[in-house]
PDB file of N, CA and C in Angstrom:
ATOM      1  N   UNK A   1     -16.096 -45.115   2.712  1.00  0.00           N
ATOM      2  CA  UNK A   1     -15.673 -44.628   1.425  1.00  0.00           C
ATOM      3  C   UNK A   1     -15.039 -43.261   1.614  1.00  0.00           C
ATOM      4  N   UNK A   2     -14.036 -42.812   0.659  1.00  0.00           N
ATOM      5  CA  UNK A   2     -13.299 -41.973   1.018  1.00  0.00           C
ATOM      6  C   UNK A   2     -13.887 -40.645  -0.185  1.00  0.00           C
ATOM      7  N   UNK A   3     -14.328 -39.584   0.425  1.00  0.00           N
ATOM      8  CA  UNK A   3     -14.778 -38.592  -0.779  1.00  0.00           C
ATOM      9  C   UNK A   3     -14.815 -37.321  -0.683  1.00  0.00           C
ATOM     10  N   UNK A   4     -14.231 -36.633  -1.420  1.00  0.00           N
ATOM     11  CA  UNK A   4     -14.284 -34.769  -1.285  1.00  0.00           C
ATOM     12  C   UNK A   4     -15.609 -34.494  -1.351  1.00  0.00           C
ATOM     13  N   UNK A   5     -15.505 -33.136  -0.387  1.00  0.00           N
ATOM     14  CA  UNK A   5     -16.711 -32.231  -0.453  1.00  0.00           C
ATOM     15  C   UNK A   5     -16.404 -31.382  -0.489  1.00  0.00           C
ATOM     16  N   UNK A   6     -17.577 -30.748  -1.173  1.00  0.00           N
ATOM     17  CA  UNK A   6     -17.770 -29.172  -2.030  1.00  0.00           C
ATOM     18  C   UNK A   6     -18.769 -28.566  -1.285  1.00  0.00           C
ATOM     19  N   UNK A   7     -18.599 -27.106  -1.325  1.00  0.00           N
ATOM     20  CA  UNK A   7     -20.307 -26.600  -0.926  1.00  0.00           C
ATOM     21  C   UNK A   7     -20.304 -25.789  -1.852  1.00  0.00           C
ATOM     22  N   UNK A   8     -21.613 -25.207  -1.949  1.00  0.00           N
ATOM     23  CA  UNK A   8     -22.279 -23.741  -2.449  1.00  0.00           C
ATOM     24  C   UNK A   8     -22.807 -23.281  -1.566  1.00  0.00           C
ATOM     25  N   UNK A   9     -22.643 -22.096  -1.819  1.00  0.00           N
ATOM     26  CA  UNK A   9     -24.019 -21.173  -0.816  1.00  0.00           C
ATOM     27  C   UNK A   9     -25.322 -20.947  -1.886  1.00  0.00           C
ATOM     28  N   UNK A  10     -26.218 -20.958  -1.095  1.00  0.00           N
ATOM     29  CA  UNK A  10     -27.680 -20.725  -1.125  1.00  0.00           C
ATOM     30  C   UNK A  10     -27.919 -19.659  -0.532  1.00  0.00           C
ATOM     31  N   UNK A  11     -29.534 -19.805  -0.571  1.00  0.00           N
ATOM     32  CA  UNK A  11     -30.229 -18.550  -0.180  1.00  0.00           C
ATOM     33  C   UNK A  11     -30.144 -18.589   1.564  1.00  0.00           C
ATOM     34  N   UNK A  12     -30.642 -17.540   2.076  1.00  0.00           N
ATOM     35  CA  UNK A  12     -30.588 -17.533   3.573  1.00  0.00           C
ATOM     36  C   UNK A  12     -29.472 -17.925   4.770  1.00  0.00           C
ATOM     37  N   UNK A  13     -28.174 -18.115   3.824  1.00  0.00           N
ATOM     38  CA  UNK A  13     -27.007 -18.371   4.829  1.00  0.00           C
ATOM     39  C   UNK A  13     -26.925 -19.312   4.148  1.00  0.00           C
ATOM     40  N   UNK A  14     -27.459 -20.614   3.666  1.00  0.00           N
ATOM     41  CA  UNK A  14     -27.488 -21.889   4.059  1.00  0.00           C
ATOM     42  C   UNK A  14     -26.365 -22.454   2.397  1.00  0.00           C
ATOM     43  N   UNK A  15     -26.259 -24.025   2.971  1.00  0.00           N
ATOM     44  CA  UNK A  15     -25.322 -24.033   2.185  1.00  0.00           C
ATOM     45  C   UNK A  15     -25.897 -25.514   1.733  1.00  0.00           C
ATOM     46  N   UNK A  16     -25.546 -25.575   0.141  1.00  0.00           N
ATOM     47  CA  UNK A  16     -25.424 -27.205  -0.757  1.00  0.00           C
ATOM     48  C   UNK A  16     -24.537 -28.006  -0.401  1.00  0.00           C
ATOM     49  N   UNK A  17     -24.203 -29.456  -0.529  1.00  0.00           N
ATOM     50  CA  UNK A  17     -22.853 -30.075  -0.623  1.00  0.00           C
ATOM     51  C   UNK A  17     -23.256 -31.272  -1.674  1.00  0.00           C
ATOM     52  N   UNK A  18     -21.657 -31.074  -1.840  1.00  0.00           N
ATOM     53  CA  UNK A  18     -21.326 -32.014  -3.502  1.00  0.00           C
ATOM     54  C   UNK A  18     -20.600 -33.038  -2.952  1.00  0.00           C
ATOM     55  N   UNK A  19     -21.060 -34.609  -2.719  1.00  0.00           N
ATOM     56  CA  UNK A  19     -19.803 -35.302  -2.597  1.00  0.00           C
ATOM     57  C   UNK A  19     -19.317 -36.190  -3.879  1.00  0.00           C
ATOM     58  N   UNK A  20     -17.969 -36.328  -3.998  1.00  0.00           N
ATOM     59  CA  UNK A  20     -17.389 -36.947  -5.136  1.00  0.00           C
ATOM     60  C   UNK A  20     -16.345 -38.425  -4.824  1.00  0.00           C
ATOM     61  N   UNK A  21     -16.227 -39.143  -5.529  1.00  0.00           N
ATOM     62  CA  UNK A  21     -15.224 -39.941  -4.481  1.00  0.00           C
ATOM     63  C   UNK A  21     -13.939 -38.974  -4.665  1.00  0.00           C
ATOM     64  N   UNK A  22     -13.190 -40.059  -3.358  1.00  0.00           N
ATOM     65  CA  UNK A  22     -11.892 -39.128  -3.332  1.00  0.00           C
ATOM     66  C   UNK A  22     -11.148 -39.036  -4.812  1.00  0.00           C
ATOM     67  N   UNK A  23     -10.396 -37.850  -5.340  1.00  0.00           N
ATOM     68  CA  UNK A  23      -9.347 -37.719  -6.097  1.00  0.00           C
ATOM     69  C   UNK A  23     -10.433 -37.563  -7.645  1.00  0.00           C
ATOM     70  N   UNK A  24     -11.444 -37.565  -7.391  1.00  0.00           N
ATOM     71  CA  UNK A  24     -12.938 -37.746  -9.287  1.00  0.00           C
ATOM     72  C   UNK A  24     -12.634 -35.922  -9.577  1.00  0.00           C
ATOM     73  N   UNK A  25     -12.763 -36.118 -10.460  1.00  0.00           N
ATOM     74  CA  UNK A  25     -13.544 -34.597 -10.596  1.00  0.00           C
ATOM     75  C   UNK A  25     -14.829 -34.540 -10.047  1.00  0.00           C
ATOM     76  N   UNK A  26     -15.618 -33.397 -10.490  1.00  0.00           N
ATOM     77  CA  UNK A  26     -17.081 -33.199 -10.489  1.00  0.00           C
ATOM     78  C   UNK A  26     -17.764 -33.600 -11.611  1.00  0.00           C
ATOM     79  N   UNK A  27     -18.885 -34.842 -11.553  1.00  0.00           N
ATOM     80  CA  UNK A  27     -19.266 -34.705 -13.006  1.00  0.00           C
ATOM     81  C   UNK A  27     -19.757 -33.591 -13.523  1.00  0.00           C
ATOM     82  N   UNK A  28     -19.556 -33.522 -14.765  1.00  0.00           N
ATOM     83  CA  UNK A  28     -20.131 -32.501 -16.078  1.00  0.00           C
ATOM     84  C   UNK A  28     -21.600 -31.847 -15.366  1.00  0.00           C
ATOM     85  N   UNK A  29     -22.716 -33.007 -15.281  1.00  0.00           N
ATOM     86  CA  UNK A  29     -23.948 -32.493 -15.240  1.00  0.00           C
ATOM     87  C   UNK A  29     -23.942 -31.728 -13.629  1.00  0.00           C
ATOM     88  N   UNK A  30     -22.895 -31.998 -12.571  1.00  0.00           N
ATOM     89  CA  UNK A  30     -23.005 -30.960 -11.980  1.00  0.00           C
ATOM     90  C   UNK A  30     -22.067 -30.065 -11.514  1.00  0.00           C
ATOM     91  N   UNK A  31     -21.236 -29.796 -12.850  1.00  0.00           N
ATOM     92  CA  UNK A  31     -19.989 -28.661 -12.601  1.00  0.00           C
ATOM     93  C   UNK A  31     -21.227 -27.215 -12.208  1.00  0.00           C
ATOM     94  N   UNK A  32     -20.420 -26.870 -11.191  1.00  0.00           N
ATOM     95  CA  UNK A  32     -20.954 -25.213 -10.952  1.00  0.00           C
ATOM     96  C   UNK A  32     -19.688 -24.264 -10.521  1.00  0.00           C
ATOM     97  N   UNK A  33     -19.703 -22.826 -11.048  1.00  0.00           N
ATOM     98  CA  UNK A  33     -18.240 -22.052 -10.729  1.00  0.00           C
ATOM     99  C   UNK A  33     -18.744 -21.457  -8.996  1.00  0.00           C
ATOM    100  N   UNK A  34     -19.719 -21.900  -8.534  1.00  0.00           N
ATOM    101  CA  UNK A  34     -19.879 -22.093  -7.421  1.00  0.00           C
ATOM    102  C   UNK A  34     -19.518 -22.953  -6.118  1.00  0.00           C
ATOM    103  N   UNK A  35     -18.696 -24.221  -6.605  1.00  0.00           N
ATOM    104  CA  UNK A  35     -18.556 -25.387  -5.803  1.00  0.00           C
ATOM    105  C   UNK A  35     -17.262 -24.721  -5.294  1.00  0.00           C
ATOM    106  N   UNK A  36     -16.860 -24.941  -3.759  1.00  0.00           N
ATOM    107  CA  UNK A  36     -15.821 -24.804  -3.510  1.00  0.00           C
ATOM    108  C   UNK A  36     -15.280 -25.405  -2.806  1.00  0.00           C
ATOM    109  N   UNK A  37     -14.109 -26.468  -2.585  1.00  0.00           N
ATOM    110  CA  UNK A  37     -13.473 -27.651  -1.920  1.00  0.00           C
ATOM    111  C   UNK A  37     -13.749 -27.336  -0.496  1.00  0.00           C
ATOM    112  N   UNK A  38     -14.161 -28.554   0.786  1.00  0.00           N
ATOM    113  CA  UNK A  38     -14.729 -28.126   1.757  1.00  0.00           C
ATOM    114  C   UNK A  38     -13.663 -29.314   2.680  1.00  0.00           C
ATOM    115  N   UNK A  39     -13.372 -30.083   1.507  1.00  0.00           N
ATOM    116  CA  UNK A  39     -12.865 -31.377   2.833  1.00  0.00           C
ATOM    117  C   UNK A  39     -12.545 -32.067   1.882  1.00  0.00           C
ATOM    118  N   UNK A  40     -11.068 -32.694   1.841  1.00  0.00           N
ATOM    119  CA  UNK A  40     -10.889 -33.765   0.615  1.00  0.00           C
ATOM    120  C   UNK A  40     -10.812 -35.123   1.719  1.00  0.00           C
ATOM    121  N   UNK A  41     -10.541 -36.363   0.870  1.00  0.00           N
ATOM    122  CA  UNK A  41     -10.389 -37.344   1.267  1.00  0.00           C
ATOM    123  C   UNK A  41     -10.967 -37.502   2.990  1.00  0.00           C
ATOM    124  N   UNK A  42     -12.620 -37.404   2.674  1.00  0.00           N
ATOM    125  CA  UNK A  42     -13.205 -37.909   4.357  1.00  0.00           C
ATOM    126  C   UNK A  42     -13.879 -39.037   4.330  1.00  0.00           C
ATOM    127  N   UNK A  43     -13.403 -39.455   5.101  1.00  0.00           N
ATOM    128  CA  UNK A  43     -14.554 -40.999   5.406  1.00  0.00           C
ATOM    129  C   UNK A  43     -16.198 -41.109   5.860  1.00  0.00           C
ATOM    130  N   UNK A  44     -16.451 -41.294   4.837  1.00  0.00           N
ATOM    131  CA  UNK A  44     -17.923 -41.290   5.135  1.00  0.00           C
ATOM    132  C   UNK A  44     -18.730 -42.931   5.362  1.00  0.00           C
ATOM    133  N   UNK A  45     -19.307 -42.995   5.767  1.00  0.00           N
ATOM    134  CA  UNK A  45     -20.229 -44.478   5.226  1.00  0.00           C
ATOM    135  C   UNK A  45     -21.029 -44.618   4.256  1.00  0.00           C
ATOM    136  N   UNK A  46     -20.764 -44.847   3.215  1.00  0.00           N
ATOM    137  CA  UNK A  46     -21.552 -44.579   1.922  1.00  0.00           C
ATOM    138  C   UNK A  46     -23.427 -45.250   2.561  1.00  0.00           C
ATOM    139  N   UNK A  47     -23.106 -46.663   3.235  1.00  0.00           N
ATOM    140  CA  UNK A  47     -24.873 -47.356   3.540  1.00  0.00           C
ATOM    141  C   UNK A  47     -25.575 -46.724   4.602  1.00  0.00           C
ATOM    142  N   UNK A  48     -25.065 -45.732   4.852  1.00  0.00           N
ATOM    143  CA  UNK A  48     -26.048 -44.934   6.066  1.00  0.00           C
ATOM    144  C   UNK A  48     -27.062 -44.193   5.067  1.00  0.00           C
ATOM    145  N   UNK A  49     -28.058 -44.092   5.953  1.00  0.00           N
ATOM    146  CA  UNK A  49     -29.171 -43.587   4.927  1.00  0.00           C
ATOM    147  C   UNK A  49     -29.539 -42.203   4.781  1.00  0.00           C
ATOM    148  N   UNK A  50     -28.623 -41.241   5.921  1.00  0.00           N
ATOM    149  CA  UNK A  50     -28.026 -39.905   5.433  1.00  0.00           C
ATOM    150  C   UNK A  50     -26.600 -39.098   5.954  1.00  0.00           C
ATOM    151  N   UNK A  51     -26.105 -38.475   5.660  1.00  0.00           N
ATOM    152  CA  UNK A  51     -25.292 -37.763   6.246  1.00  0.00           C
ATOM    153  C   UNK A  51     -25.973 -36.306   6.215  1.00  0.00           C
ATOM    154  N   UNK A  52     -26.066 -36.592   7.564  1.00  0.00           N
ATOM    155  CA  UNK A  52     -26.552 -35.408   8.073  1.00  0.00           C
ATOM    156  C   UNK A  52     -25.414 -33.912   8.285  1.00  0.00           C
ATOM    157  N   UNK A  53     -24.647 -33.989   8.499  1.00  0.00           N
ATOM    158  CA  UNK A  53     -23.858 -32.772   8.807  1.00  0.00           C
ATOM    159  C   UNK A  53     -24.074 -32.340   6.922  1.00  0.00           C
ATOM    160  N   UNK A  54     -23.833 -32.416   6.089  1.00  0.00           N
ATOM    161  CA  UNK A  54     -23.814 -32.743   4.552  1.00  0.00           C
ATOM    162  C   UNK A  54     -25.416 -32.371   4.070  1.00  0.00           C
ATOM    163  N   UNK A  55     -26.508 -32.884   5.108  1.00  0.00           N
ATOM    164  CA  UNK A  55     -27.944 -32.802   4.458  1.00  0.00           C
ATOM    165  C   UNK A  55     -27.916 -33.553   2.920  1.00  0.00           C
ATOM    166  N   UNK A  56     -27.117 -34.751   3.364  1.00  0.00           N
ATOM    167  CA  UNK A  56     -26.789 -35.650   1.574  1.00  0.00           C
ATOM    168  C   UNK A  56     -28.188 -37.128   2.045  1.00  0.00           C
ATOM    169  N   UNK A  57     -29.307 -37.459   1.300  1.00  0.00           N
ATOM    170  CA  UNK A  57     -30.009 -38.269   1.178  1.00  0.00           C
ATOM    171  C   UNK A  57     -29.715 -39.484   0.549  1.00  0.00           C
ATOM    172  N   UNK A  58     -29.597 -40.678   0.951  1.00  0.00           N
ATOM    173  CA  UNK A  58     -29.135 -42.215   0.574  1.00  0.00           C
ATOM    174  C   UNK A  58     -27.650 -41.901   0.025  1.00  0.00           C
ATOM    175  N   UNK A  59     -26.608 -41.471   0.231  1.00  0.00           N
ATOM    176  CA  UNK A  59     -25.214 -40.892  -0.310  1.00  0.00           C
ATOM    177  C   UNK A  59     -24.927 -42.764  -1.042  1.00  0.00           C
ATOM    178  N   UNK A  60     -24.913 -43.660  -1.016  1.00  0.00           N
ATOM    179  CA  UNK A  60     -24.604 -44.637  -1.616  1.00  0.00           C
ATOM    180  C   UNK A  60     -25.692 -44.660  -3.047  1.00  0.00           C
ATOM    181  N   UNK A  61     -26.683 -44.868  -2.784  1.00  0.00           N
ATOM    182  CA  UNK A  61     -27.835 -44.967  -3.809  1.00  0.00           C
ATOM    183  C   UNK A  61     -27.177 -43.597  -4.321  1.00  0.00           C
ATOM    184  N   UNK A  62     -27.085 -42.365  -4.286  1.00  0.00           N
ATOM    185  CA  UNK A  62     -26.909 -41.151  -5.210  1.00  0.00           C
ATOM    186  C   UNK A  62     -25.053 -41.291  -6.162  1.00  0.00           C
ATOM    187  N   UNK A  63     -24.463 -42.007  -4.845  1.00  0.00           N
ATOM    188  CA  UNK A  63     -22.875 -42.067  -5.386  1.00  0.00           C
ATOM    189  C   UNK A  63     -22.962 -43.152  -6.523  1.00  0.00           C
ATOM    190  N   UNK A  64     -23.694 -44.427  -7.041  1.00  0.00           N
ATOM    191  CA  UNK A  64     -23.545 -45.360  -7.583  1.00  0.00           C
ATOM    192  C   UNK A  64     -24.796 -45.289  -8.761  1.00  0.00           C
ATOM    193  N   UNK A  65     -25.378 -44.644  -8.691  1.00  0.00           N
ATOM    194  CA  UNK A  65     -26.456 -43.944  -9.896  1.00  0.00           C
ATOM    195  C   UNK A  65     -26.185 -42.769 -10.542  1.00  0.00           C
ATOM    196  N   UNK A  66     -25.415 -41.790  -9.946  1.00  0.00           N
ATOM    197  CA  UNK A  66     -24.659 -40.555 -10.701  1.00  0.00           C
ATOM    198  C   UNK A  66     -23.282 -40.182 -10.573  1.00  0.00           C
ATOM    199  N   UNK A  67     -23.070 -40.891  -9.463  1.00  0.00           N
ATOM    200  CA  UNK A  67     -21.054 -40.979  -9.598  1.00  0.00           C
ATOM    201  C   UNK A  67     -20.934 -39.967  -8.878  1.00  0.00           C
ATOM    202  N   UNK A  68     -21.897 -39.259  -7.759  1.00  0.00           N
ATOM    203  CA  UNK A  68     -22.027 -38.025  -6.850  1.00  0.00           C
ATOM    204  C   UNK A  68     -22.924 -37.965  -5.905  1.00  0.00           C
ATOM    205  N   UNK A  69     -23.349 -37.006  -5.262  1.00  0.00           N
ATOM    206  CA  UNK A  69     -24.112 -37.435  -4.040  1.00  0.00           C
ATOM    207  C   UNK A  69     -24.155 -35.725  -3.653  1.00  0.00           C
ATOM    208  N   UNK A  70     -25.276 -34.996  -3.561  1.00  0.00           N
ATOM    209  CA  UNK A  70     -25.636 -34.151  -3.682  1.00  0.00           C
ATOM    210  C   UNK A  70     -26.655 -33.412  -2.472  1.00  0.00           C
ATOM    211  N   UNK A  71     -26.575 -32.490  -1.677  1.00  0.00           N
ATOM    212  CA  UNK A  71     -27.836 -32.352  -1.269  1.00  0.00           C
ATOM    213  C   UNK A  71     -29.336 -31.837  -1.472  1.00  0.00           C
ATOM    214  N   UNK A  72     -29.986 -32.631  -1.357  1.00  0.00           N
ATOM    215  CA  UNK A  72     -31.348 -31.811  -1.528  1.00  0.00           C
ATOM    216  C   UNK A  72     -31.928 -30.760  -1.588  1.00  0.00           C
ATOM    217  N   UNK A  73     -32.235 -30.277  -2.069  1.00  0.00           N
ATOM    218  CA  UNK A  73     -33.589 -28.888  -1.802  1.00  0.00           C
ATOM    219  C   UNK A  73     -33.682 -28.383  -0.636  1.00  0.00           C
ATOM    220  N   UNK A  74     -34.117 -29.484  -0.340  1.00  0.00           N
ATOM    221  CA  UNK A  74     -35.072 -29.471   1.426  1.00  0.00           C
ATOM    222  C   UNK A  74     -33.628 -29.591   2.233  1.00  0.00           C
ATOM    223  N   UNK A  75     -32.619 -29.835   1.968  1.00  0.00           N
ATOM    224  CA  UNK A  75     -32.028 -30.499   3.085  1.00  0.00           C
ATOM    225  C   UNK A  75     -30.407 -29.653   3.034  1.00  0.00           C
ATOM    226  N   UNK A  76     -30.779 -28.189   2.784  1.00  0.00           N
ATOM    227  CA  UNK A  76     -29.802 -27.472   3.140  1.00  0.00           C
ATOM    228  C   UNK A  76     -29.028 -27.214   4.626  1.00  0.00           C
ATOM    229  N   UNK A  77     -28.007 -26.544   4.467  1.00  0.00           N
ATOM    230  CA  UNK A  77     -27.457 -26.721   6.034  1.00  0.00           C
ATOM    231  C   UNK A  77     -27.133 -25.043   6.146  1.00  0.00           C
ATOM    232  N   UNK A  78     -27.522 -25.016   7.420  1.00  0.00           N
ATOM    233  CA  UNK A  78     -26.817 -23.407   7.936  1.00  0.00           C
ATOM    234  C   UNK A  78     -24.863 -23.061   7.827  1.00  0.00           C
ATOM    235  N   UNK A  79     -24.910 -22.334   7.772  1.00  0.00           N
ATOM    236  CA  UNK A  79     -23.358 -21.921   7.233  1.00  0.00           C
ATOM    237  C   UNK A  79     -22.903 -21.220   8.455  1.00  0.00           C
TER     238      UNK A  79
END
């Protein structure tokens, strides 16, 4: 599947990521004036059960239940 990514920064260096499919906006419930374009149109495997470089958890199950795919809490990445 083909989908932009966003990051934020967090606390301690570390950084969020937003994935969207390619060319979507961001939905509403998670617009932030924090997101900032990181990578458009990348191929990901949506059925892998994480993307790790991303720290994104089930990215298919999150892309097809909220139309996004988000990382965790726990599963920030160093910057």
């Amino acid at each position: 599947m083909l989908v932009d990514i966003y990051r934020r920064p967090e606390n301690g260096g570390k950084f969020s990521h937003l994935a969207v499919p390619e060319g979507q906006p961001i939905p509403e419930e998670a617009t932030n004036t924090d997101w900032m374009g990181e990578a458009a149109g990348t191929e990901l495997d949506e059925a892998l059960e994480r993307w790790a470089e991303y720290g994104i958890e089930r990215p298919g199950e999150q892309l097809q239940r909220k139309g996004y795919a988000i990382t965790s809490v726990a599963q920030t990445t160093p910057g």
